[in-house]
PDB file of N, CA and C in Angstrom:
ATOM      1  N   UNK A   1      -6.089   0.557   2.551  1.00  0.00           N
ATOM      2  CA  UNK A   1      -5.549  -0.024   1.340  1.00  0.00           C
ATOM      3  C   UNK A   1      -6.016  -1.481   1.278  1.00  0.00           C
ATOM      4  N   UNK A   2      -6.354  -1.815  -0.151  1.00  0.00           N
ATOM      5  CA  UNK A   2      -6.837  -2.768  -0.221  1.00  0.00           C
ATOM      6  C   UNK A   2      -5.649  -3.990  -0.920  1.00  0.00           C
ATOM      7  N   UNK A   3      -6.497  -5.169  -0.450  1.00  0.00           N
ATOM      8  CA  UNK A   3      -5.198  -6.485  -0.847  1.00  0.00           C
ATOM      9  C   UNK A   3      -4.245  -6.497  -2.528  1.00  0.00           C
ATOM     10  N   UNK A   4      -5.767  -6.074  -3.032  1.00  0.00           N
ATOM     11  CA  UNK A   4      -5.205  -5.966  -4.684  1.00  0.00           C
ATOM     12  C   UNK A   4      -4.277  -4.300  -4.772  1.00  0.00           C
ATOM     13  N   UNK A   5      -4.176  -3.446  -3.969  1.00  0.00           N
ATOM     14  CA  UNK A   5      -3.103  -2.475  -4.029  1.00  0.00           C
ATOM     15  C   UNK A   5      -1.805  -3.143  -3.269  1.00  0.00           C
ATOM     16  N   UNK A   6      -2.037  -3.409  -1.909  1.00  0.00           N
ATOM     17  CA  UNK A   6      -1.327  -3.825  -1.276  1.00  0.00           C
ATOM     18  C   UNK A   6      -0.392  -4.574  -2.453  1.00  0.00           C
ATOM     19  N   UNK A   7      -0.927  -6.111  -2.921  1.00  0.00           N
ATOM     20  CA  UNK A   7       0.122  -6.408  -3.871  1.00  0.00           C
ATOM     21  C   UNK A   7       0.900  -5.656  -5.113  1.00  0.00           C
ATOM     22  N   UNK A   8       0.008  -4.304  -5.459  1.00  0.00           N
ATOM     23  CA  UNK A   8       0.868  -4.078  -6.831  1.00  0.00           C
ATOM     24  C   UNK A   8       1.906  -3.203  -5.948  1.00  0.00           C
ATOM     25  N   UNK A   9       1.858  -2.589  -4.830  1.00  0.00           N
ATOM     26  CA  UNK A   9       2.820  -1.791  -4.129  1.00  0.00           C
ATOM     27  C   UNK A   9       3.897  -2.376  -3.692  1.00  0.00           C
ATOM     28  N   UNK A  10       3.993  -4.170  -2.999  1.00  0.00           N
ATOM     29  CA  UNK A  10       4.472  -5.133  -2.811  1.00  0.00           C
ATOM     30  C   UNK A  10       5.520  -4.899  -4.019  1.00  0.00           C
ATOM     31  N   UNK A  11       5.498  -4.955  -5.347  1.00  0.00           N
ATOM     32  CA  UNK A  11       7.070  -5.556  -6.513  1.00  0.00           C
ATOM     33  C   UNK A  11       7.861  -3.767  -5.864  1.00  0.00           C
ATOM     34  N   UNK A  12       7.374  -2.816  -5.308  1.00  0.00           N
ATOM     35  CA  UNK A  12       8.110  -1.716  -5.055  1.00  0.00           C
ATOM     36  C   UNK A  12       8.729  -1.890  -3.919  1.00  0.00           C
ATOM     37  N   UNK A  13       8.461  -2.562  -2.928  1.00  0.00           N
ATOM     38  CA  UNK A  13       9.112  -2.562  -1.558  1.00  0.00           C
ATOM     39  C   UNK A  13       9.786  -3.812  -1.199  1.00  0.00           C
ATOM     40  N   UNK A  14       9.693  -5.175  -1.964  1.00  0.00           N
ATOM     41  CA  UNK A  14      10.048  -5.660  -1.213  1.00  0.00           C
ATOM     42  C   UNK A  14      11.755  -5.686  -0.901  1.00  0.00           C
ATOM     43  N   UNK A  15      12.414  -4.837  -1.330  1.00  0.00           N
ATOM     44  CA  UNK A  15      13.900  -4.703  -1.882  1.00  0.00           C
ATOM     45  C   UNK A  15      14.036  -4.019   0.111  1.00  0.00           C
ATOM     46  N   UNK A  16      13.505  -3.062   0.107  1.00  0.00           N
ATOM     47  CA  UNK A  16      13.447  -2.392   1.765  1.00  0.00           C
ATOM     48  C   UNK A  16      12.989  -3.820   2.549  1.00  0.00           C
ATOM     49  N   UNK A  17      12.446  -4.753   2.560  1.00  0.00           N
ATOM     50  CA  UNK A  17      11.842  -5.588   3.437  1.00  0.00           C
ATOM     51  C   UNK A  17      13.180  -6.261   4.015  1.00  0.00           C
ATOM     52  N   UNK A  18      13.658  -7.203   2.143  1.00  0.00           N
ATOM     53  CA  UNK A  18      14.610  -7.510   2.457  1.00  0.00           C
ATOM     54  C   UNK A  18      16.154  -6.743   2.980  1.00  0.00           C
ATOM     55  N   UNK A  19      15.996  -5.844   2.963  1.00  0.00           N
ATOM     56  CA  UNK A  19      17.228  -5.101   3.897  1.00  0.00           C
ATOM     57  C   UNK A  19      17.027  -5.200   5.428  1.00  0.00           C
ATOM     58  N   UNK A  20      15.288  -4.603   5.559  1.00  0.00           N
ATOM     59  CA  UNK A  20      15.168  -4.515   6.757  1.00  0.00           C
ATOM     60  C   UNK A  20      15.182  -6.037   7.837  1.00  0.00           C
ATOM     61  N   UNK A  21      14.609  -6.892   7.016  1.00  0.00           N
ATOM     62  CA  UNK A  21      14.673  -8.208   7.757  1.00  0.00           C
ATOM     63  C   UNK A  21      15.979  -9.103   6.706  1.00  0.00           C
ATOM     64  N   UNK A  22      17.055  -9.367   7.438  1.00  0.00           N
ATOM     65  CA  UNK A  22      18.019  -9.369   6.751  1.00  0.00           C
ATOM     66  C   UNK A  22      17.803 -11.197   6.238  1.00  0.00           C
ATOM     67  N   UNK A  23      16.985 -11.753   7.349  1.00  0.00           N
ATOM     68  CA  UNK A  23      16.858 -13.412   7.420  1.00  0.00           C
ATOM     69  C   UNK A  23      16.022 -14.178   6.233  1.00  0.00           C
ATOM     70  N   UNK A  24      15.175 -12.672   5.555  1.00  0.00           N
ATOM     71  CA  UNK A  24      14.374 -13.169   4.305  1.00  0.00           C
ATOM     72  C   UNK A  24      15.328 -14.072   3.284  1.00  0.00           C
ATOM     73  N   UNK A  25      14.817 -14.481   2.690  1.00  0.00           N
ATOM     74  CA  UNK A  25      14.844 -15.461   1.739  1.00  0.00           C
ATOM     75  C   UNK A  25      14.439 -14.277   0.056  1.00  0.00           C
ATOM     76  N   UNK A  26      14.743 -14.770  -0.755  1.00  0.00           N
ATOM     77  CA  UNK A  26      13.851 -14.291  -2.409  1.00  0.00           C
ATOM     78  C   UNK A  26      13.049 -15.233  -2.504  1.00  0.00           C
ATOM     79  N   UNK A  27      12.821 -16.683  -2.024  1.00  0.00           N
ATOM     80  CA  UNK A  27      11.405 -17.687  -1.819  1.00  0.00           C
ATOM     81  C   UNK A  27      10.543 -16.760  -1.302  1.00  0.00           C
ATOM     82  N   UNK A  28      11.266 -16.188   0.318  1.00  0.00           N
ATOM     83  CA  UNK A  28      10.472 -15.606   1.189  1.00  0.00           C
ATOM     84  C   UNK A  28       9.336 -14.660   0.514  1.00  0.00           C
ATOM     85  N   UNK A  29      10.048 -13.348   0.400  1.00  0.00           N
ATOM     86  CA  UNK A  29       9.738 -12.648  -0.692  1.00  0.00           C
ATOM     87  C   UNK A  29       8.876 -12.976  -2.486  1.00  0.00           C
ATOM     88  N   UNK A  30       8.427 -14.305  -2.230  1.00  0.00           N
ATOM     89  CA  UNK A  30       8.535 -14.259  -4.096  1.00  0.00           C
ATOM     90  C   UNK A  30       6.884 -14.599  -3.846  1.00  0.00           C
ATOM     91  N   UNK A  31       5.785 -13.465  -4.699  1.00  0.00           N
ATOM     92  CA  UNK A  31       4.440 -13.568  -4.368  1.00  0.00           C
ATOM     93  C   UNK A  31       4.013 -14.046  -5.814  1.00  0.00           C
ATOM     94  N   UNK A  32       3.078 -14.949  -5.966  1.00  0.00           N
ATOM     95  CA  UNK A  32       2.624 -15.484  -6.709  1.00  0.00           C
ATOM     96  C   UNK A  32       1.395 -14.428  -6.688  1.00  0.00           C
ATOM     97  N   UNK A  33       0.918 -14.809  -7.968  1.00  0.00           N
ATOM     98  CA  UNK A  33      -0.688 -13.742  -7.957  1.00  0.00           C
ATOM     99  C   UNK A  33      -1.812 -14.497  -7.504  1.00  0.00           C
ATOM    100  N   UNK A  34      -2.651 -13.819  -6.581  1.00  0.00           N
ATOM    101  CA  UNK A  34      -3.540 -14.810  -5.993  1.00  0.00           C
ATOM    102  C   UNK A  34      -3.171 -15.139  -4.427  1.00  0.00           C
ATOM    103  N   UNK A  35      -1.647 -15.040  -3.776  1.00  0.00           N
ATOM    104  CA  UNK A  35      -1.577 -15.824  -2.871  1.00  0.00           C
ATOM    105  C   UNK A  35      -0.676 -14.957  -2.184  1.00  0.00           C
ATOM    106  N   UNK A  36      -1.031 -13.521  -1.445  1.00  0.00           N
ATOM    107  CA  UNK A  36      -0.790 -12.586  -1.579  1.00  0.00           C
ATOM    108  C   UNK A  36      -0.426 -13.066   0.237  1.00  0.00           C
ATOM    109  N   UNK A  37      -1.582 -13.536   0.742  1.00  0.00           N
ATOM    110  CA  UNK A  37      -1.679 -14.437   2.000  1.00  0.00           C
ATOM    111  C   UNK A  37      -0.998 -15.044   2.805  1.00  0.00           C
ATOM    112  N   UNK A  38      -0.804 -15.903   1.425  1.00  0.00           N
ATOM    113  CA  UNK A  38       0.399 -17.067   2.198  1.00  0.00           C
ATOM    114  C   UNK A  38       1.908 -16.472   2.319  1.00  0.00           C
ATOM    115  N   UNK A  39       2.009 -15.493   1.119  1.00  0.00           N
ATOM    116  CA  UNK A  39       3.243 -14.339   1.384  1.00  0.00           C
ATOM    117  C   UNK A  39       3.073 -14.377   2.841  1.00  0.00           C
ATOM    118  N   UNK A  40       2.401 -13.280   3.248  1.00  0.00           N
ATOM    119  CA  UNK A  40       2.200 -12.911   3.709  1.00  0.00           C
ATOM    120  C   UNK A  40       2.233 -13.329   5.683  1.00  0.00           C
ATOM    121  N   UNK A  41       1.881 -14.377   5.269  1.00  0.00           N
ATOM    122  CA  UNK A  41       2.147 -15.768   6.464  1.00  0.00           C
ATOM    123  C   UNK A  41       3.362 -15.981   6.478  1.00  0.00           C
ATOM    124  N   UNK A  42       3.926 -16.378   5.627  1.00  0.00           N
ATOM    125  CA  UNK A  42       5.832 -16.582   5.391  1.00  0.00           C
ATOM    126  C   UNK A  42       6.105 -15.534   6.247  1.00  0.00           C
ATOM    127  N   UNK A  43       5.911 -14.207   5.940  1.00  0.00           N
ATOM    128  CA  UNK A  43       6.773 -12.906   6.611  1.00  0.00           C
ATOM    129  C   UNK A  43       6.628 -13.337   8.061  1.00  0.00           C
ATOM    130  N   UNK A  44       5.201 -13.709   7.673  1.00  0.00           N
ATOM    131  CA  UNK A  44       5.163 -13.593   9.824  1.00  0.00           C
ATOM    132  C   UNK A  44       6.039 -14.440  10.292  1.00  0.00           C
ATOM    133  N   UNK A  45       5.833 -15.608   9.888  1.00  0.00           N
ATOM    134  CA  UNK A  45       6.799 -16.575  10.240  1.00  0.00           C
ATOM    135  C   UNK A  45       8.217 -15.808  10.536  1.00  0.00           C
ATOM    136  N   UNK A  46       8.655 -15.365   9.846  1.00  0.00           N
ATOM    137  CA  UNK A  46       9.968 -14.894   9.978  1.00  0.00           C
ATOM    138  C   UNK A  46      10.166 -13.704  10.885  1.00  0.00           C
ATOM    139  N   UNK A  47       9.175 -13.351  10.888  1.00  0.00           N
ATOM    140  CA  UNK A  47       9.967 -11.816  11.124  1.00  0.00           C
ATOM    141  C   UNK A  47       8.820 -11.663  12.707  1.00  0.00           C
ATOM    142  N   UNK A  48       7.904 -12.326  12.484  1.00  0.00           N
ATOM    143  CA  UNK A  48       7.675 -11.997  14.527  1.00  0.00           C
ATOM    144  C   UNK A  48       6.532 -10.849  14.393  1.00  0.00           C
ATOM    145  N   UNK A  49       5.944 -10.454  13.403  1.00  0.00           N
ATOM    146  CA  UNK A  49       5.244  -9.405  13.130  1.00  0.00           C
ATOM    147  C   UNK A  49       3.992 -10.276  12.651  1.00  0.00           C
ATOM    148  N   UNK A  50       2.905  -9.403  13.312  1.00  0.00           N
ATOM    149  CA  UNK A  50       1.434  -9.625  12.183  1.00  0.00           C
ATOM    150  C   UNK A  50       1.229  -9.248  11.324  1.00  0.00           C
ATOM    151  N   UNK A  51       0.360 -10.279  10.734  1.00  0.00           N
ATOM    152  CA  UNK A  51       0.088  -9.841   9.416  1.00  0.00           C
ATOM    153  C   UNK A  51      -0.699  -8.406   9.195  1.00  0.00           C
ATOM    154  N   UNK A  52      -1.108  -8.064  10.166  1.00  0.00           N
ATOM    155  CA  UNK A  52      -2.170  -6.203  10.293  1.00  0.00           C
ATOM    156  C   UNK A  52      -0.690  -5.537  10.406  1.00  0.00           C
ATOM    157  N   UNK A  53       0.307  -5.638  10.677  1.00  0.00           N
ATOM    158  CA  UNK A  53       1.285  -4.712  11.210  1.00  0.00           C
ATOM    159  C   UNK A  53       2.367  -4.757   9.960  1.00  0.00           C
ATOM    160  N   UNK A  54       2.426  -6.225   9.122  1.00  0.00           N
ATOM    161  CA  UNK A  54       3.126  -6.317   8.061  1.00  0.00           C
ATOM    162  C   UNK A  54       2.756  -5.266   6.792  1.00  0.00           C
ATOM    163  N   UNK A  55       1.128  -5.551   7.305  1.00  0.00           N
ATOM    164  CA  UNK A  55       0.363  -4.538   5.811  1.00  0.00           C
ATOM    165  C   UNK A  55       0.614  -3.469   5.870  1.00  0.00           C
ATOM    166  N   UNK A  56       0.339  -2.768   7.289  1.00  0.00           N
ATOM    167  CA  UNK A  56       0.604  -1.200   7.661  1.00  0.00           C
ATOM    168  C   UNK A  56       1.931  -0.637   7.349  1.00  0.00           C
ATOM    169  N   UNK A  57       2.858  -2.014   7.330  1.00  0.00           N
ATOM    170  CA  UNK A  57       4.249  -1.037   6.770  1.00  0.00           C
ATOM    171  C   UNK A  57       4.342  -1.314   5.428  1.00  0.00           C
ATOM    172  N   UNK A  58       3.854  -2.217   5.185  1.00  0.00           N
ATOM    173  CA  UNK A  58       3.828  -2.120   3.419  1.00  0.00           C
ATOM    174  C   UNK A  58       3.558  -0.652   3.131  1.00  0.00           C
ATOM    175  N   UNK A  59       2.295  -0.382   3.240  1.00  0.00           N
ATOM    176  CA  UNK A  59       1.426   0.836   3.431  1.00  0.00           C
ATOM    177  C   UNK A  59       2.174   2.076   3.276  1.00  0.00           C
ATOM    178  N   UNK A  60       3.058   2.008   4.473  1.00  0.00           N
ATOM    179  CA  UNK A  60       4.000   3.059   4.411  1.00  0.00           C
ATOM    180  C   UNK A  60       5.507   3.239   3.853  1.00  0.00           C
ATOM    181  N   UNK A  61       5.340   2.222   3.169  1.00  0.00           N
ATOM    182  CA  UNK A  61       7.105   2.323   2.219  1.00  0.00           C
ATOM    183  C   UNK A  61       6.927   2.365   1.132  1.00  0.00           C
TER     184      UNK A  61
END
């Protein structure tokens, strides 16, 4: 899966993210178009996960 799916799949999941990582933020969570990345960096920050391992569960939710 590519970055530009990855994000349109992103407005479907992130509702599970934030359940699953309870410490998110809606900043955390809030993707601008274009900067799919720096999301993406935020999560890690938080949540202790890579960014290859963040995508893969995107992937799968």
């Amino acid at each position: 899966m590519n970055n530009d799916q990855l994000e349109g799949k992103w407005k479907q999941v992130k509702g599970k993210f934030k359940e699953k990582y309870g410490e998110l933020t809606d900043d955390d969570l809030k993707y601008s178009e274009g900067k799919f990345d720096q999301m993406l960096g935020r999560l890690q920050e938080k949540t202790g996960n890579s960014k290859e391992a963040l995508k893969k569960e995107i992937e799968k939710l």
